[in-house]
PDB file of N, CA and C in Angstrom:
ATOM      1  N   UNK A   1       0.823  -1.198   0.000  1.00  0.00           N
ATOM      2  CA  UNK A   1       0.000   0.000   0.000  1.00  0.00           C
ATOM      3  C   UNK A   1       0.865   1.260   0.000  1.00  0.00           C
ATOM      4  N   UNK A   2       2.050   1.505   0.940  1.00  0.00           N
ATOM      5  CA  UNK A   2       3.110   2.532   0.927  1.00  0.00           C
ATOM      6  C   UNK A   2       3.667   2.732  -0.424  1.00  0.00           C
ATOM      7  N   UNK A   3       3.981   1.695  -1.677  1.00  0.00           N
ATOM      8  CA  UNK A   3       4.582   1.589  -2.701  1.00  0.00           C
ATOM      9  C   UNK A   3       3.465   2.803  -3.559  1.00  0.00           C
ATOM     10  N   UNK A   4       2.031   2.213  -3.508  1.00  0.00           N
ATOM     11  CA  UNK A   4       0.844   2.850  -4.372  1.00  0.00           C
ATOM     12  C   UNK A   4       0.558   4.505  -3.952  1.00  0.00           C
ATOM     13  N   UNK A   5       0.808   4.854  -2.501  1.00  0.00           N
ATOM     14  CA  UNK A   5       0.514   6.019  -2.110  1.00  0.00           C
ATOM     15  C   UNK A   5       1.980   6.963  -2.925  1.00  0.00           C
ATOM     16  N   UNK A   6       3.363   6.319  -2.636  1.00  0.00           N
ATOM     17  CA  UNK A   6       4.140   6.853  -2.850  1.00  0.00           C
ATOM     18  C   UNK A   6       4.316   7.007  -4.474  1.00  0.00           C
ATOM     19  N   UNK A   7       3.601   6.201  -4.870  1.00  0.00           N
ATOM     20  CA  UNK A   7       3.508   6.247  -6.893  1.00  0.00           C
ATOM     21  C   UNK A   7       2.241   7.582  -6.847  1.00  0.00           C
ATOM     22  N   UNK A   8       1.224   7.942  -6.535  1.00  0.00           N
ATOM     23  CA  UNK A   8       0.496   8.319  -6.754  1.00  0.00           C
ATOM     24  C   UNK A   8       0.906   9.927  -6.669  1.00  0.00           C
ATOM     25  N   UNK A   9       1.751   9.992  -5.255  1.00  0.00           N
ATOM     26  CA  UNK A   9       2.068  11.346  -4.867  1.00  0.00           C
ATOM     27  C   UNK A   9       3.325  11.689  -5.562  1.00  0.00           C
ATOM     28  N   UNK A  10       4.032  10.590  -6.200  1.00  0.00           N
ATOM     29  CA  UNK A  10       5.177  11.194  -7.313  1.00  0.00           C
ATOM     30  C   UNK A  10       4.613  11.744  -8.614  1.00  0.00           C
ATOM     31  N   UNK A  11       3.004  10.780  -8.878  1.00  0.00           N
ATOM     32  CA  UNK A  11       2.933  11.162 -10.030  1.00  0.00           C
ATOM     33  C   UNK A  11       2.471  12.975  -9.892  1.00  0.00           C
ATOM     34  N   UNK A  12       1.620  13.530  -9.299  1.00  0.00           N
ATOM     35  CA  UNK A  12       1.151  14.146  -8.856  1.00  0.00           C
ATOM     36  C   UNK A  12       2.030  15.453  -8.413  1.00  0.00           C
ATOM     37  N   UNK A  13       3.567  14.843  -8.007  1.00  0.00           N
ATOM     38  CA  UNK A  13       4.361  16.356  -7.747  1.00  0.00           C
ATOM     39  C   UNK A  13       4.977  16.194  -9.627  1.00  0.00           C
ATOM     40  N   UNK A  14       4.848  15.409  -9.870  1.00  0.00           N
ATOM     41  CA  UNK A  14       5.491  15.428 -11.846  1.00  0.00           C
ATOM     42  C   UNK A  14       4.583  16.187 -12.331  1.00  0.00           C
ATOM     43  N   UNK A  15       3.182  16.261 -12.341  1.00  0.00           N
ATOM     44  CA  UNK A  15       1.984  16.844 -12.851  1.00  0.00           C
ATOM     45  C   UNK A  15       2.200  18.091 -12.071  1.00  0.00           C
ATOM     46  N   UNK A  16       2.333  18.362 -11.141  1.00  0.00           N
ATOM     47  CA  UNK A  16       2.086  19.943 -10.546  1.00  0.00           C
ATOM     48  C   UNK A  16       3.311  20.658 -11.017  1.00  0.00           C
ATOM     49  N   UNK A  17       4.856  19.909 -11.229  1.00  0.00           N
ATOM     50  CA  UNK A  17       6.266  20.711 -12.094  1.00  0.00           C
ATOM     51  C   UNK A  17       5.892  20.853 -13.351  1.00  0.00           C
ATOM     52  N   UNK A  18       5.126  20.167 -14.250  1.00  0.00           N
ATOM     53  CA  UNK A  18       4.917  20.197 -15.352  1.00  0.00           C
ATOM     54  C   UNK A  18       3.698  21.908 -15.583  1.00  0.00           C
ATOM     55  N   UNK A  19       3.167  21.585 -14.787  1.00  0.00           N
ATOM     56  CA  UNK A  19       2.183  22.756 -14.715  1.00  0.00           C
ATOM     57  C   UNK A  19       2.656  23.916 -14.227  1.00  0.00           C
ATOM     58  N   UNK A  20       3.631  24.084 -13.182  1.00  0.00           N
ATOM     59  CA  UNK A  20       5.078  25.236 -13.240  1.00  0.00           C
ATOM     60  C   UNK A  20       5.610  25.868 -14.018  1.00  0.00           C
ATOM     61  N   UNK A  21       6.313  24.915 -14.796  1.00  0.00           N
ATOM     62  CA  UNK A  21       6.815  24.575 -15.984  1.00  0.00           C
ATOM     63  C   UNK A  21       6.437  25.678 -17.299  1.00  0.00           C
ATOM     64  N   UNK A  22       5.064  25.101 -17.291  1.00  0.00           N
ATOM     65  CA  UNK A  22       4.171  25.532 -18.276  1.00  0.00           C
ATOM     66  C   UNK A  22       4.062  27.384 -17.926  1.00  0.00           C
ATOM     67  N   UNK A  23       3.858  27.010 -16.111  1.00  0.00           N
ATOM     68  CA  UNK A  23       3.752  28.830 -16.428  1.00  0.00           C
ATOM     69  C   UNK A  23       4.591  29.646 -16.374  1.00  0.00           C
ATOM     70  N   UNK A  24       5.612  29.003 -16.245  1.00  0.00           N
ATOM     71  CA  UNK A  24       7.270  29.853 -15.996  1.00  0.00           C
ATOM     72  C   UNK A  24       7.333  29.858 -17.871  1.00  0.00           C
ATOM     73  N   UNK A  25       7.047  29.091 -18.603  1.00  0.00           N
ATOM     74  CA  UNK A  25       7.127  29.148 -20.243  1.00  0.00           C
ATOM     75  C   UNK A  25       5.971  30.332 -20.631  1.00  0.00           C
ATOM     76  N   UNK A  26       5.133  30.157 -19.878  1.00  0.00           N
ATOM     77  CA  UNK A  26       4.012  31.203 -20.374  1.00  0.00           C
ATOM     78  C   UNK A  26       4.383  32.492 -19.687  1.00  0.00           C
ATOM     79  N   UNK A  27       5.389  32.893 -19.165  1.00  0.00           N
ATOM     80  CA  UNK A  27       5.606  33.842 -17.995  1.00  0.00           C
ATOM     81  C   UNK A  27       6.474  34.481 -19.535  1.00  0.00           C
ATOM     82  N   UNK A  28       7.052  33.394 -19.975  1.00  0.00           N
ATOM     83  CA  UNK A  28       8.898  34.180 -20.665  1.00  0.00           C
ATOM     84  C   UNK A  28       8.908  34.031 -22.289  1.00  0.00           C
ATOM     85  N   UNK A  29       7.062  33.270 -22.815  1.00  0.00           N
ATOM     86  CA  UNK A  29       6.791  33.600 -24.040  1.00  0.00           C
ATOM     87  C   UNK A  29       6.240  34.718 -24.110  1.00  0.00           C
ATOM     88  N   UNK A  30       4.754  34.930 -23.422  1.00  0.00           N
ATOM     89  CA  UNK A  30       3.501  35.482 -24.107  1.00  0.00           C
ATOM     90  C   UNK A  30       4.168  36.922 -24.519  1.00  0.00           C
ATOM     91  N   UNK A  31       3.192  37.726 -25.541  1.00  0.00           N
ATOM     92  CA  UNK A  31       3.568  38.875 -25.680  1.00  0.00           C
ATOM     93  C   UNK A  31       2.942  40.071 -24.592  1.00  0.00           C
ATOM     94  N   UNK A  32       2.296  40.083 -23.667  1.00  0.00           N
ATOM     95  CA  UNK A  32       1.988  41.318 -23.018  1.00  0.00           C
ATOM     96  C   UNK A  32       1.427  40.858 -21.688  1.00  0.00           C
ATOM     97  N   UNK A  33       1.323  41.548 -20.967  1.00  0.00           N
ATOM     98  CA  UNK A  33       1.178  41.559 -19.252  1.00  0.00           C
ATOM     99  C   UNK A  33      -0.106  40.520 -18.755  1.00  0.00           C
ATOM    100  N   UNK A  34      -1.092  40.725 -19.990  1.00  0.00           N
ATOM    101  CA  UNK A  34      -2.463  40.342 -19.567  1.00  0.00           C
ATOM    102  C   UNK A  34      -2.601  38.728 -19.859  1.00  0.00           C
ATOM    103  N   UNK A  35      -1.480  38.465 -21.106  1.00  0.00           N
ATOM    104  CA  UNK A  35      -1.724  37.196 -21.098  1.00  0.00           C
ATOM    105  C   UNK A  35      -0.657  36.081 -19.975  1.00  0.00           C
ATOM    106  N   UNK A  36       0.897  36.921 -19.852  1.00  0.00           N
ATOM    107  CA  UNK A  36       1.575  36.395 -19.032  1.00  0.00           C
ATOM    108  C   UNK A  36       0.560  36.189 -17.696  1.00  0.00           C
ATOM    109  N   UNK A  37      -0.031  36.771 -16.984  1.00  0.00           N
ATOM    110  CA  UNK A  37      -0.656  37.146 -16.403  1.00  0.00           C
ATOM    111  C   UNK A  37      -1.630  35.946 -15.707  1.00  0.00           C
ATOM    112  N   UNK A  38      -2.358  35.610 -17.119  1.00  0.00           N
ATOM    113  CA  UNK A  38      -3.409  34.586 -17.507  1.00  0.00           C
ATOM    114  C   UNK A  38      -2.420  33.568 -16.977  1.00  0.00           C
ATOM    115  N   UNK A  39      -1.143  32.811 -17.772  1.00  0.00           N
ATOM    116  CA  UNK A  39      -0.734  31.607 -17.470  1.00  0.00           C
ATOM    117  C   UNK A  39      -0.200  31.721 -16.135  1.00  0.00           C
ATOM    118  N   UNK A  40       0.202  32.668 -15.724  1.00  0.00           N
ATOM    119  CA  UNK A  40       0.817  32.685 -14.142  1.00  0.00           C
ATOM    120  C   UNK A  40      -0.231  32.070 -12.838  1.00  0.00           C
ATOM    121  N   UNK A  41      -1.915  32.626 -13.446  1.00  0.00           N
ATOM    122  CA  UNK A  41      -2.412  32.643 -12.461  1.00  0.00           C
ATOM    123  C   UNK A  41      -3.506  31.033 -12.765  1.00  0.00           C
ATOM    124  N   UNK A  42      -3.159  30.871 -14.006  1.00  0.00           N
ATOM    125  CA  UNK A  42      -4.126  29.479 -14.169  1.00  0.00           C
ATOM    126  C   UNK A  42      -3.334  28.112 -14.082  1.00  0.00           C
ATOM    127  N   UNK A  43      -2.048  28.171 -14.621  1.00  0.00           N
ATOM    128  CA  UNK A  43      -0.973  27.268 -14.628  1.00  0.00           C
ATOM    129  C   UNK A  43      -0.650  27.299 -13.573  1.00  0.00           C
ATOM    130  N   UNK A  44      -0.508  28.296 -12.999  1.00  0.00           N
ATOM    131  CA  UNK A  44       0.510  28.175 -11.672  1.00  0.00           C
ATOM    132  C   UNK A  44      -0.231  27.625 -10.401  1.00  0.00           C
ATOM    133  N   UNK A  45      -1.514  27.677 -10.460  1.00  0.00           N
ATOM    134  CA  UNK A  45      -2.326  27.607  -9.224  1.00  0.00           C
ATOM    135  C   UNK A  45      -2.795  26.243  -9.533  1.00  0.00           C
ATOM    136  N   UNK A  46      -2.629  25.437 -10.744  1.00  0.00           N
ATOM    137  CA  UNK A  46      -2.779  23.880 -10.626  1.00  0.00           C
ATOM    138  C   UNK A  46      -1.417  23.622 -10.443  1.00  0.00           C
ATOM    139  N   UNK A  47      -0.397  24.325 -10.528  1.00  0.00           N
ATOM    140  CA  UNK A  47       0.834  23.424 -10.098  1.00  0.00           C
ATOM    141  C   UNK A  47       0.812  23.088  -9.057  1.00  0.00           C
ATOM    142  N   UNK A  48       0.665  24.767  -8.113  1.00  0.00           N
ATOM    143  CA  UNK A  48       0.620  24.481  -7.158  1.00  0.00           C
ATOM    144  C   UNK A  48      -0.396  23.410  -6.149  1.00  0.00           C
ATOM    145  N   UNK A  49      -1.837  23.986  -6.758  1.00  0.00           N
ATOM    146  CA  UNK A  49      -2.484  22.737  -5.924  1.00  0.00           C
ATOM    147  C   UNK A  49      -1.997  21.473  -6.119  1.00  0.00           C
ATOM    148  N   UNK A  50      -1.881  20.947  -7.545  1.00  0.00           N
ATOM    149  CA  UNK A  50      -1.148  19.214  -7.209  1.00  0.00           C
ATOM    150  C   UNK A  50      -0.057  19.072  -6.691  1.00  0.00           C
ATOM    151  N   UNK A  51       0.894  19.863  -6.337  1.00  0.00           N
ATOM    152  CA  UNK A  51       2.044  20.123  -5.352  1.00  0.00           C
ATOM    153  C   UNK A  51       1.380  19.569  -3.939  1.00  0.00           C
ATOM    154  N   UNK A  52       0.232  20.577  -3.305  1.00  0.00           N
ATOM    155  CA  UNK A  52       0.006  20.707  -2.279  1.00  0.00           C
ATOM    156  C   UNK A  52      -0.735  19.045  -2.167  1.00  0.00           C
ATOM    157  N   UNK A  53      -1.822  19.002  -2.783  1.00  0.00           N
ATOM    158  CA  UNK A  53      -2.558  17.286  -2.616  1.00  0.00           C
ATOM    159  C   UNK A  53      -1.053  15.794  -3.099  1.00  0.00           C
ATOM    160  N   UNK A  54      -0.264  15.830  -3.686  1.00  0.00           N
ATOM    161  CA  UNK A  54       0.417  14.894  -3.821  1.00  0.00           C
ATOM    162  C   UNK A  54       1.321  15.051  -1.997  1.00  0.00           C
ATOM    163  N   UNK A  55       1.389  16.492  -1.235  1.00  0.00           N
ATOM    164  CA  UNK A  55       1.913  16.573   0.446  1.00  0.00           C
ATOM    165  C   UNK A  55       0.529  15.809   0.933  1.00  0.00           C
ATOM    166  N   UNK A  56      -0.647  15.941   0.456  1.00  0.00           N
ATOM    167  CA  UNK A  56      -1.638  15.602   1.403  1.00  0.00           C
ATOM    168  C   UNK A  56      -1.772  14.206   1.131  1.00  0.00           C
ATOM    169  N   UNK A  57      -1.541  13.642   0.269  1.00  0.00           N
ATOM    170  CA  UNK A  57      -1.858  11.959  -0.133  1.00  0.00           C
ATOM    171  C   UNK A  57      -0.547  11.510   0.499  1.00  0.00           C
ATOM    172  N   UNK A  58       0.776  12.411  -0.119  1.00  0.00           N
ATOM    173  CA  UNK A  58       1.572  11.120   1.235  1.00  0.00           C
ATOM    174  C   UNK A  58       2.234  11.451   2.319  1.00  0.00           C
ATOM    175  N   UNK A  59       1.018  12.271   2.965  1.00  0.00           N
ATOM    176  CA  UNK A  59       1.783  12.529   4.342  1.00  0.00           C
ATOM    177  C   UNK A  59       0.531  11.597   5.504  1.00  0.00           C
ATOM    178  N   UNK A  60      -0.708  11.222   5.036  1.00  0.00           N
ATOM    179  CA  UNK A  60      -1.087  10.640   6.043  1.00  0.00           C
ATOM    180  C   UNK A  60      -1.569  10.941   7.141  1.00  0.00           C
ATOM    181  N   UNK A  61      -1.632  12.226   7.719  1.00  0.00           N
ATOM    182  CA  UNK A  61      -1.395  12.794   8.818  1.00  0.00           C
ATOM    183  C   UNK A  61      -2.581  13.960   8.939  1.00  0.00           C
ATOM    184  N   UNK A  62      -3.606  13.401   9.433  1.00  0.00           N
ATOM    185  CA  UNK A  62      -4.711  14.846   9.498  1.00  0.00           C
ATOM    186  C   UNK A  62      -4.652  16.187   9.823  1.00  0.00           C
ATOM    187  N   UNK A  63      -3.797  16.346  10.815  1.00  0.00           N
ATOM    188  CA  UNK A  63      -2.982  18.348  10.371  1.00  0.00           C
ATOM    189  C   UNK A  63      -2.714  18.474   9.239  1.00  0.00           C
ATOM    190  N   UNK A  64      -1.793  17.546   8.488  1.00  0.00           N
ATOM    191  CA  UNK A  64      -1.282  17.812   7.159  1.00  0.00           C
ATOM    192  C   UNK A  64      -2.078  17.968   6.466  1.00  0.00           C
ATOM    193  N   UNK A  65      -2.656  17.061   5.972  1.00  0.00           N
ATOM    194  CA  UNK A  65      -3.811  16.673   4.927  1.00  0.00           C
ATOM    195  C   UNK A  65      -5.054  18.133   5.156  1.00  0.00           C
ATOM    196  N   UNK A  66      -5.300  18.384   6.335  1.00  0.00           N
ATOM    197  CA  UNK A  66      -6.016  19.820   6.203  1.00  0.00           C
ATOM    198  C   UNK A  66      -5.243  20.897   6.238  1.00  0.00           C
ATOM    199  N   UNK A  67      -3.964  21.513   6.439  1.00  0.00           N
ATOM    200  CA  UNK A  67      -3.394  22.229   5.820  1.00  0.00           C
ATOM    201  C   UNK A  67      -3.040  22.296   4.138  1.00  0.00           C
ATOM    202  N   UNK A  68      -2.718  21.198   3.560  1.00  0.00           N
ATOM    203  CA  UNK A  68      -2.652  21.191   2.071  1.00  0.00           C
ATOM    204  C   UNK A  68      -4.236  21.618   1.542  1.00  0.00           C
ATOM    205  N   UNK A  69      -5.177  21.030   1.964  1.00  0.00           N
ATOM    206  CA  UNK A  69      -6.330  21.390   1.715  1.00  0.00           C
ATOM    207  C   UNK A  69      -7.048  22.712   1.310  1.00  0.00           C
ATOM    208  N   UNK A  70      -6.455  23.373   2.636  1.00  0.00           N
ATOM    209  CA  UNK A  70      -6.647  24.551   2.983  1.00  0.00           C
ATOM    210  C   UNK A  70      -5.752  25.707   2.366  1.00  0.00           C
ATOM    211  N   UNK A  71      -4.768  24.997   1.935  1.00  0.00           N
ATOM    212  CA  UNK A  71      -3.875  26.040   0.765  1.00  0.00           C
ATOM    213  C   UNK A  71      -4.281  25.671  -0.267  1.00  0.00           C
ATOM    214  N   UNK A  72      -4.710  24.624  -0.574  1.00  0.00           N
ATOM    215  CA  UNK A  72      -5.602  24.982  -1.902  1.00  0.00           C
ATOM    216  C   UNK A  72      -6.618  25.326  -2.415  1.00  0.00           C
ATOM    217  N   UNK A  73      -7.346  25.697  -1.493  1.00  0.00           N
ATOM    218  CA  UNK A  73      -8.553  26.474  -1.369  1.00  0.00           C
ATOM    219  C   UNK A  73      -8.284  27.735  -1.065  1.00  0.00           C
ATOM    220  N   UNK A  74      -7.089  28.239  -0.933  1.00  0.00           N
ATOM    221  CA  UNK A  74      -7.127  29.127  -0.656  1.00  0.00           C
ATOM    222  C   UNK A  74      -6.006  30.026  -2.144  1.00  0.00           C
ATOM    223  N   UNK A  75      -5.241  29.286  -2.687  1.00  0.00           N
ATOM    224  CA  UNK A  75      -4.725  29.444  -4.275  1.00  0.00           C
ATOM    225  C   UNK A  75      -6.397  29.332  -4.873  1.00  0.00           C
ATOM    226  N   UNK A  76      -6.732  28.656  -5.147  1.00  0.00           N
ATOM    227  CA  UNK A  76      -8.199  28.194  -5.822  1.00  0.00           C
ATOM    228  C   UNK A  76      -9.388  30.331  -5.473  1.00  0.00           C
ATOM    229  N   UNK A  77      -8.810  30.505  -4.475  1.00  0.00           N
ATOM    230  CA  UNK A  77      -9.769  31.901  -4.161  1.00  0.00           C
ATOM    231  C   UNK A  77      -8.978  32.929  -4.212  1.00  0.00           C
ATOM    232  N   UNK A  78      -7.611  32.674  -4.237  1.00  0.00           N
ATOM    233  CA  UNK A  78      -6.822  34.253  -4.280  1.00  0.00           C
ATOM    234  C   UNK A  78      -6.501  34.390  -5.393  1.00  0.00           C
ATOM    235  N   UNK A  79      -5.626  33.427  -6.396  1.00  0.00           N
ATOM    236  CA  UNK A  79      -4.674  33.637  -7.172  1.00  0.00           C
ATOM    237  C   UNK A  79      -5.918  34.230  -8.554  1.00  0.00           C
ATOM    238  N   UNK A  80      -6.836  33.823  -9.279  1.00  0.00           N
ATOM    239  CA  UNK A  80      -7.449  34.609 -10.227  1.00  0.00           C
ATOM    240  C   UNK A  80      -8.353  35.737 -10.040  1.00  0.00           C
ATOM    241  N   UNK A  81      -8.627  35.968  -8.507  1.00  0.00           N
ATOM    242  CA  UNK A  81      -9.136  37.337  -8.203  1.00  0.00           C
ATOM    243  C   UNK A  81      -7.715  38.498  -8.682  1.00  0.00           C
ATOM    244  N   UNK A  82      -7.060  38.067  -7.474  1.00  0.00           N
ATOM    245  CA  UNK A  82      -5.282  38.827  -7.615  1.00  0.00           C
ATOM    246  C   UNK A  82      -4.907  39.324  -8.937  1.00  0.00           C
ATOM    247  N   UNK A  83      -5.347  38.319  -9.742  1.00  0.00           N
ATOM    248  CA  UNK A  83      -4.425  38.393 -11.205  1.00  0.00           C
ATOM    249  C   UNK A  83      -5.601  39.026 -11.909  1.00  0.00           C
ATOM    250  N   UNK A  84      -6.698  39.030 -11.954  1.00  0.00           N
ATOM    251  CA  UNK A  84      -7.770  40.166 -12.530  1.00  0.00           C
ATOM    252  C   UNK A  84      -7.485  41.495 -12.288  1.00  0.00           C
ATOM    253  N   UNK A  85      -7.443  41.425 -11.103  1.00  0.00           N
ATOM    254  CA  UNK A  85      -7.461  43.156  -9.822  1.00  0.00           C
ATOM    255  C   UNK A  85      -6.642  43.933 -10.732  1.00  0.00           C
ATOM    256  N   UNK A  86      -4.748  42.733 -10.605  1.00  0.00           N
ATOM    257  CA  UNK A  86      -3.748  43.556 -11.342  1.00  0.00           C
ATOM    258  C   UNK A  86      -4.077  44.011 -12.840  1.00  0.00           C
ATOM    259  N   UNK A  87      -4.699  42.611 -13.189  1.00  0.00           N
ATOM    260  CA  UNK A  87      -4.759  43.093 -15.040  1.00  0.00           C
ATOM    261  C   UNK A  87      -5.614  44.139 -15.192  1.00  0.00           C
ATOM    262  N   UNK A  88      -6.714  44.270 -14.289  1.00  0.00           N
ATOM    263  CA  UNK A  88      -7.688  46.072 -14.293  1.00  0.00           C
ATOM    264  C   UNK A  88      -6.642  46.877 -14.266  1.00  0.00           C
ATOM    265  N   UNK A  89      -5.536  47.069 -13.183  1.00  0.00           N
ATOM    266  CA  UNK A  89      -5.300  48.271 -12.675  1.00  0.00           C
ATOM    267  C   UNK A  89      -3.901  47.838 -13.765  1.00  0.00           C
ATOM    268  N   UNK A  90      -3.701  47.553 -14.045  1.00  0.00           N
ATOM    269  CA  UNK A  90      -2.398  47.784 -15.651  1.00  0.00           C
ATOM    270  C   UNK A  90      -2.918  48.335 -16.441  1.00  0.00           C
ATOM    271  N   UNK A  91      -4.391  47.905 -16.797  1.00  0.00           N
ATOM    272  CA  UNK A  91      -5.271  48.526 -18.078  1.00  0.00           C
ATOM    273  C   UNK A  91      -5.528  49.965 -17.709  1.00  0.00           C
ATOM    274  N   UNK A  92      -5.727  50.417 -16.821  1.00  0.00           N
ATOM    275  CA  UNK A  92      -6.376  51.758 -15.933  1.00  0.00           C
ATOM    276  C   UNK A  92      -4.843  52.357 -16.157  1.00  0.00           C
ATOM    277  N   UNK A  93      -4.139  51.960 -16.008  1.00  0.00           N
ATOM    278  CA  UNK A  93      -2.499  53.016 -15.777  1.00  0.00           C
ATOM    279  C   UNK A  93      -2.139  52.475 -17.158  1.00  0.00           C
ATOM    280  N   UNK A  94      -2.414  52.087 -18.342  1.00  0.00           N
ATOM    281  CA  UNK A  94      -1.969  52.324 -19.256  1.00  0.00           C
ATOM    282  C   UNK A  94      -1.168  51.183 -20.000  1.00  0.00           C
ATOM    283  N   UNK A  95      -1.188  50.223 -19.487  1.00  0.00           N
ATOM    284  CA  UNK A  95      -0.410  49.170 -20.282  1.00  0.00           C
ATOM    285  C   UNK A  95      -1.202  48.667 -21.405  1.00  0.00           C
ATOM    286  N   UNK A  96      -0.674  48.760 -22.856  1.00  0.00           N
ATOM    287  CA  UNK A  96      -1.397  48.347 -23.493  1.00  0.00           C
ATOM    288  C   UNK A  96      -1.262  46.911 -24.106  1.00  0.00           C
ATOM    289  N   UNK A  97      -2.343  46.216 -24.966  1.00  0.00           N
ATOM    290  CA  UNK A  97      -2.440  45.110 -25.242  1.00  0.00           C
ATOM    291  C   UNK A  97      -1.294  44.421 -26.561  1.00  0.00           C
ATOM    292  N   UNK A  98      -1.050  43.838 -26.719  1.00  0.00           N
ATOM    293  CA  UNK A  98       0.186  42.844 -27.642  1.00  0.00           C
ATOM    294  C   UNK A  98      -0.616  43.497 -29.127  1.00  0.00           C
ATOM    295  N   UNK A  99       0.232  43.688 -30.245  1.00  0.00           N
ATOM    296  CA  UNK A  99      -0.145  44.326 -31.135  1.00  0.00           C
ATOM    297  C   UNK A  99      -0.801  43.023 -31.626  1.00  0.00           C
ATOM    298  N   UNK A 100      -0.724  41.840 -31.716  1.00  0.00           N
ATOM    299  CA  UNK A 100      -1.051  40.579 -31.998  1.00  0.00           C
ATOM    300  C   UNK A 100      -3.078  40.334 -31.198  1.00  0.00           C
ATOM    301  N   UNK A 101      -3.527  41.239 -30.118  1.00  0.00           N
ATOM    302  CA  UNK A 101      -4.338  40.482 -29.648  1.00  0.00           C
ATOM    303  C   UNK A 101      -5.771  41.220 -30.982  1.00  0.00           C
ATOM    304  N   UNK A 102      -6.530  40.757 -30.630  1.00  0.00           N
ATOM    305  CA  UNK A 102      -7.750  41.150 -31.559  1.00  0.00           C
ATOM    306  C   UNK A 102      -8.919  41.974 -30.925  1.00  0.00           C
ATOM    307  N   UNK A 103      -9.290  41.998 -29.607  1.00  0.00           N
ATOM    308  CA  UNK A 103     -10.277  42.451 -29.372  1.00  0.00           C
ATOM    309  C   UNK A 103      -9.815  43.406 -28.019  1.00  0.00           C
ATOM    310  N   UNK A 104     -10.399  44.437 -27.817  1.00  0.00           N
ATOM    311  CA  UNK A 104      -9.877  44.792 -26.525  1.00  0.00           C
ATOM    312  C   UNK A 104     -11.273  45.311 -26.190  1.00  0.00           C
ATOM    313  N   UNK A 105     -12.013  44.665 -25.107  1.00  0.00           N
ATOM    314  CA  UNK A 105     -13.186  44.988 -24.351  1.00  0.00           C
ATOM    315  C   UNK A 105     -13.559  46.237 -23.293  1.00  0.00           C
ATOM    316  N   UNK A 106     -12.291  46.343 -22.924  1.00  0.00           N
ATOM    317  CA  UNK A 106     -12.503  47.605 -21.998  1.00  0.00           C
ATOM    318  C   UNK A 106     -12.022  48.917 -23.073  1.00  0.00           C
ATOM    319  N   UNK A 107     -12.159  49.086 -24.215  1.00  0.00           N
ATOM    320  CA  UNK A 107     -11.974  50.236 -24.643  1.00  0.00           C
ATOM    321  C   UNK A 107     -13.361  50.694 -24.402  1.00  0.00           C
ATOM    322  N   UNK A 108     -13.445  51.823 -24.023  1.00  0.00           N
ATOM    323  CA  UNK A 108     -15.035  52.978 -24.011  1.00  0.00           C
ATOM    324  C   UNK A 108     -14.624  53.909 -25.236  1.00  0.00           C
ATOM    325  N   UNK A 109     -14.129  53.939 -26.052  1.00  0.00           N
ATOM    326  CA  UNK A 109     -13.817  54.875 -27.262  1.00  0.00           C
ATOM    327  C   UNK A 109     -14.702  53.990 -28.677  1.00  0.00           C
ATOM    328  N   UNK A 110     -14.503  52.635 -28.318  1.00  0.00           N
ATOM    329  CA  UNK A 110     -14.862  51.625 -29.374  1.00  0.00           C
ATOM    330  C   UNK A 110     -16.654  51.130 -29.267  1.00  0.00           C
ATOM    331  N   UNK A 111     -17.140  51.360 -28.378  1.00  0.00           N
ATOM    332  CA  UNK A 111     -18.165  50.724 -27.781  1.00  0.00           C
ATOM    333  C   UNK A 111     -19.714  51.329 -28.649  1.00  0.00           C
ATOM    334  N   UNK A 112     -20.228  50.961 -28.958  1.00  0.00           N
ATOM    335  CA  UNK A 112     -21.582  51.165 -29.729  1.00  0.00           C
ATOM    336  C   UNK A 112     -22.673  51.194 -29.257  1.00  0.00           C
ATOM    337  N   UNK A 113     -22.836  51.030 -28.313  1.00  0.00           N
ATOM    338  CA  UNK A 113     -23.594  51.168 -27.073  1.00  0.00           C
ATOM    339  C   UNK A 113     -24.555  52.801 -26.969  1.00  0.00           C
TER     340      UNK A 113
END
């Protein structure tokens, strides 16, 4: 049974580096703030949670197991509020969008309304 817990929680910290990975690549491709932004806060917050549940599957230990829990519920409620808030207040002070993107929604100059 120790062999299966310990396969499960390796696979699981491989899946949460891979998802790191991904947003440290999406951090040092994308072209502009809003999309780096995007992979930081969607990639990064499944890395991290399968980080945190592969500590909670093999640690066994009910403090543990509700602390990992509880940090991931708590990435799961901070990290894409956080990363909205900032991408408003970049847009509000002026950062503009990748000459590449197509639509920009918060323009009020464009709006037909």
């Amino acid at each position: 049974m120790d062999a299966i817990v310990s396969l499960v929680a390796g696979l699981l910290i491989l899946a949460g580096t891979f998802f790191a990975f991904v947003a440290a690549v999406g951090l040092w491709r994308f072209p502009d703030i809003y999309s780096r932004m995007h992979a930081a806060s969607k990639a990064g917050t499944l890395g991290s949670g399968l980080v945190l549940l592969a500590l909670a599957v093999h640690s066994g230990d009910t403090p543990t197991v509700t602390r990992a829990l509880a940090g991931i519920a708590f990435f799961l409620l901070t990290a894409p509020i956080s990363a909205h808030l900032l991408a408003k207040a970049a847009y509000v002070v002026g950062y503009g969008l990748a000459k590449s993107s197509v639509l920009d929604e918060m323009d009020e100059s464009k709006k037909t309304d």
